[in-house]
Protein backbone atom coordinates (compact mmCIF):
# COMPACT_ATOMS: atom_id res chain seq x y z
CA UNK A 1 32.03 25.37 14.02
CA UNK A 2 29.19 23.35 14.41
CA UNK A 3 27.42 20.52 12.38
CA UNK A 4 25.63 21.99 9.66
CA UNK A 5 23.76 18.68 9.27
CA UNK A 6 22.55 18.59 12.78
CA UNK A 7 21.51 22.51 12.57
CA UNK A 8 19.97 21.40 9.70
CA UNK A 9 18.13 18.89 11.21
CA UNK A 10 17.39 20.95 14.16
CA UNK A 11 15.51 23.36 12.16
CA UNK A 12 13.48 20.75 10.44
CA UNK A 13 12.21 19.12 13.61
CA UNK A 14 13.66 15.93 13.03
CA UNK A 15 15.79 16.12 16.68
CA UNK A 16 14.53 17.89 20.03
CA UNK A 17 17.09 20.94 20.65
CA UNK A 18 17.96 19.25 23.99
CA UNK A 19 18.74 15.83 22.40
CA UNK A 20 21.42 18.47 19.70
CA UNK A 21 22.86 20.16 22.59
CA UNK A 22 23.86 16.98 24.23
CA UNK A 23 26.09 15.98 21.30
CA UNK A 24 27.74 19.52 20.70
CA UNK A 25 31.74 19.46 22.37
CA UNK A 26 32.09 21.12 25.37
CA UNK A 27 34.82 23.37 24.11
CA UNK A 28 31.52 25.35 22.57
CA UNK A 29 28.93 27.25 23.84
CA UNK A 30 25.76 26.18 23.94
CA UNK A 31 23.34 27.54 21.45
CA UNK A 32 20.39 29.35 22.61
CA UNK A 33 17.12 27.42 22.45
CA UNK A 34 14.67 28.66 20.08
CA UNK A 35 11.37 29.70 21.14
CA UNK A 36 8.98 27.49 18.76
CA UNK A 37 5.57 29.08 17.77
CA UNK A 38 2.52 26.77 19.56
CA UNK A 39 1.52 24.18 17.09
CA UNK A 40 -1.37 24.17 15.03
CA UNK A 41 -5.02 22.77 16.66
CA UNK A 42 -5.20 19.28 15.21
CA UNK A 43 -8.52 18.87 12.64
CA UNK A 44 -10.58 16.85 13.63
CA UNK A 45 -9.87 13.27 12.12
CA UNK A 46 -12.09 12.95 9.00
CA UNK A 47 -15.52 10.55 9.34
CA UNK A 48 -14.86 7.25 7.91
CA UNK A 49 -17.01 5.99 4.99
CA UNK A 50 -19.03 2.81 6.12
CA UNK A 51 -17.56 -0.47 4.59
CA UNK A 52 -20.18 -3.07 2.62
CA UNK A 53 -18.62 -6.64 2.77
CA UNK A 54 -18.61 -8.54 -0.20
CA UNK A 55 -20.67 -11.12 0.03
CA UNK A 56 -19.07 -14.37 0.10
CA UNK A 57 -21.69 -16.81 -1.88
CA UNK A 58 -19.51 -19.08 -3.11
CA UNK A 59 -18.47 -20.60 0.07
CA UNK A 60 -21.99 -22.39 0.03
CA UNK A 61 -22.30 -25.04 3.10
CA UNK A 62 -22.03 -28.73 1.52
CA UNK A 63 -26.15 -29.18 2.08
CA UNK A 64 -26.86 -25.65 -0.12
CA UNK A 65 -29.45 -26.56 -3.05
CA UNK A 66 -28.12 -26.16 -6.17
CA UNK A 67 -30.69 -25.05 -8.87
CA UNK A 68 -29.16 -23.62 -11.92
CA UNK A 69 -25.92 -24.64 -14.60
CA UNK A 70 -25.45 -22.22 -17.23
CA UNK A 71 -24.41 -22.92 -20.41
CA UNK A 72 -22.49 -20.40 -22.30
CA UNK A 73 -21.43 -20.36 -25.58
CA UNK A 74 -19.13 -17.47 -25.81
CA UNK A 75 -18.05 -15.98 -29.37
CA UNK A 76 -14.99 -13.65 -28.09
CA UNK A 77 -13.12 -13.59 -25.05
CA UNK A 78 -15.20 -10.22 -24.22
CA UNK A 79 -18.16 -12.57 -23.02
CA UNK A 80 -16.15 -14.77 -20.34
CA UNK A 81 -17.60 -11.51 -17.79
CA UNK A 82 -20.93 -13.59 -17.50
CA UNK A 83 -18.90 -16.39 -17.09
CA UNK A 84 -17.12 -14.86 -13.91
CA UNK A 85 -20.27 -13.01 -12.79
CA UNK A 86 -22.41 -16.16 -11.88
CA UNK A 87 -19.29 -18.60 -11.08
CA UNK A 88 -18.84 -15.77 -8.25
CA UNK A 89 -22.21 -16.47 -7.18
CA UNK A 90 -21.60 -20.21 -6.98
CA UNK A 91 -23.45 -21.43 -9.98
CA UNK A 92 -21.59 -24.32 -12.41
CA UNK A 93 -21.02 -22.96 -15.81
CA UNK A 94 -21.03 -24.90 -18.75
CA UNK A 95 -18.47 -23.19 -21.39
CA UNK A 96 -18.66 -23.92 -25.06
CA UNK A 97 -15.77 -22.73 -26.94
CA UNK A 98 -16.35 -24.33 -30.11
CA UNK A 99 -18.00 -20.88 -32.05
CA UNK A 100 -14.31 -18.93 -31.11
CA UNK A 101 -10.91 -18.98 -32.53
CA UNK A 102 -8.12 -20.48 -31.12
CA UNK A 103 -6.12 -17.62 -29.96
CA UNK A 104 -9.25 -16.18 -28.23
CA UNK A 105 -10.18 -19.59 -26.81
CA UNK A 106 -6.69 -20.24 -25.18
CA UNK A 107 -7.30 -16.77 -23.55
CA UNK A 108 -10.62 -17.54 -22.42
CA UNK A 109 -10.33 -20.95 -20.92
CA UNK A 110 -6.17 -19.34 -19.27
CA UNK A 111 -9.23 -16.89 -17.54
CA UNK A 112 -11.40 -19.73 -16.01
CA UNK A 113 -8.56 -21.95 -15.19
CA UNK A 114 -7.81 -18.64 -12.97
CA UNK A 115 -10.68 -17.93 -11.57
CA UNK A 116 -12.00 -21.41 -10.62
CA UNK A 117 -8.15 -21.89 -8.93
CA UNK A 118 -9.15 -18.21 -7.19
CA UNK A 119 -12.16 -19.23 -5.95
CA UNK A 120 -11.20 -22.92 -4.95
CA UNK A 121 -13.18 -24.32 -7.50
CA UNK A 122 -12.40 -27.30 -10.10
CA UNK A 123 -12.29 -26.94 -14.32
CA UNK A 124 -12.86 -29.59 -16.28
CA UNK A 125 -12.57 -30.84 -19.55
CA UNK A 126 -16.40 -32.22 -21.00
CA UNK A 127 -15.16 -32.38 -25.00
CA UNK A 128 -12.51 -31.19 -27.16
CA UNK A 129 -14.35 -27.71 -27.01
CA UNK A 130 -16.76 -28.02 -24.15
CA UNK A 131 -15.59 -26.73 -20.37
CA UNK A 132 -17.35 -27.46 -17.12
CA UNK A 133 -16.44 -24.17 -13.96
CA UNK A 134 -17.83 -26.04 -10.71
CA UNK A 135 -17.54 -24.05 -7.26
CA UNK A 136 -16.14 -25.56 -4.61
CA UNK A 137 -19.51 -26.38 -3.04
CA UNK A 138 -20.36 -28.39 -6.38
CA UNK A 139 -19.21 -32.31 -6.97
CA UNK A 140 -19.17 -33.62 -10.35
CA UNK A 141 -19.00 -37.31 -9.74
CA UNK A 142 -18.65 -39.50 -13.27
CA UNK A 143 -16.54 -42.16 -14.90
CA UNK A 144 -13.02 -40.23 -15.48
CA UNK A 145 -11.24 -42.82 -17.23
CA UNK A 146 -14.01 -43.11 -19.86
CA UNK A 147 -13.59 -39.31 -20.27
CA UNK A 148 -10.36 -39.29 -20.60
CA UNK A 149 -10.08 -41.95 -23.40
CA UNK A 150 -12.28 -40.00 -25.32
CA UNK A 151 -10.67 -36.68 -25.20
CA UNK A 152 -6.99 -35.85 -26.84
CA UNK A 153 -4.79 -35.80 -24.29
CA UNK A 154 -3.84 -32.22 -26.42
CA UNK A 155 -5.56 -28.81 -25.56
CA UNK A 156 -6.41 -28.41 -29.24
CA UNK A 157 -6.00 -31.31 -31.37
CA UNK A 158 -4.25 -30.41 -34.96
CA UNK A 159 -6.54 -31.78 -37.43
């Protein structure tokens, strides 16, 4: 009797009838071949859509002119979308956390930590509430060990 599993897969397509009847025992006859129905025209392969590249502005060459900071002082984690929107385009943003609670800060500044690592830029700490997003194109130059002594070394000091 022969292989139900090769029939099987014999019927399906999934191995040429001559590639089967080279495996079935000799002590067998060979089954006929089947006469397979012509297949189907192929459709015609569907048009592509075109493709618009995303523009890639915060890769700025080191001589770009920088023109605009902004300053945001966000009230829930809801408004760190401006934030992202113009650090994309390349532009420092200031962010002033001091108006939000603490839960929604932590969120908020976990975000920009994020997205300035993303986009290969640099976070840093201004004040205890007070953030500064630079792109990668942007140096901050400044006395760090005066900044430092100034802020807690803790993310939000208990008071």
């Amino acid at each position: 009797m022969a292989n139900p599993f090769r029939n099987a897969m014999a019927f399906l397509g999934l191995v040429e009838e001559e590639e089967y009847e080279e495996h079935q025992p000799s002590h067998q006859p060979a089954p006929q071949p089947r006469v397979q129905a012509p297949a189907p025209a192929q459709p015609a392969p569907a048009p592509r859509a075109a493709v618009t590249p995303i523009r890639r502005t915060a890769n700025k060459p080191s001589g770009a002119e920088m023109n605009e900071i902004l300053t945001v002082h966000p009230r829930a984690f809801k408004d760190v979308k401006t934030v992202a929107e113009h650090f994309r385009e390349g532009i420092p943003v200031i962010i002033n956390i001091s108006q939000m609670t603490d839960a929604e800060a932590r969120r908020l500044i976990d975000f920009s930590c994020g997205l300035a690592e993303a986009l290969y830029g640099r976070m840093e700490r201004v004040t205890a509430k007070v953030f500064l997003l630079s792109p990668a194109h942007v140096a901050v130059s400044g006395d760090q060990a005066d900044a430092a002594e100034d802020v807690d070394a803790s993310f939000f000091a208990v008071q």
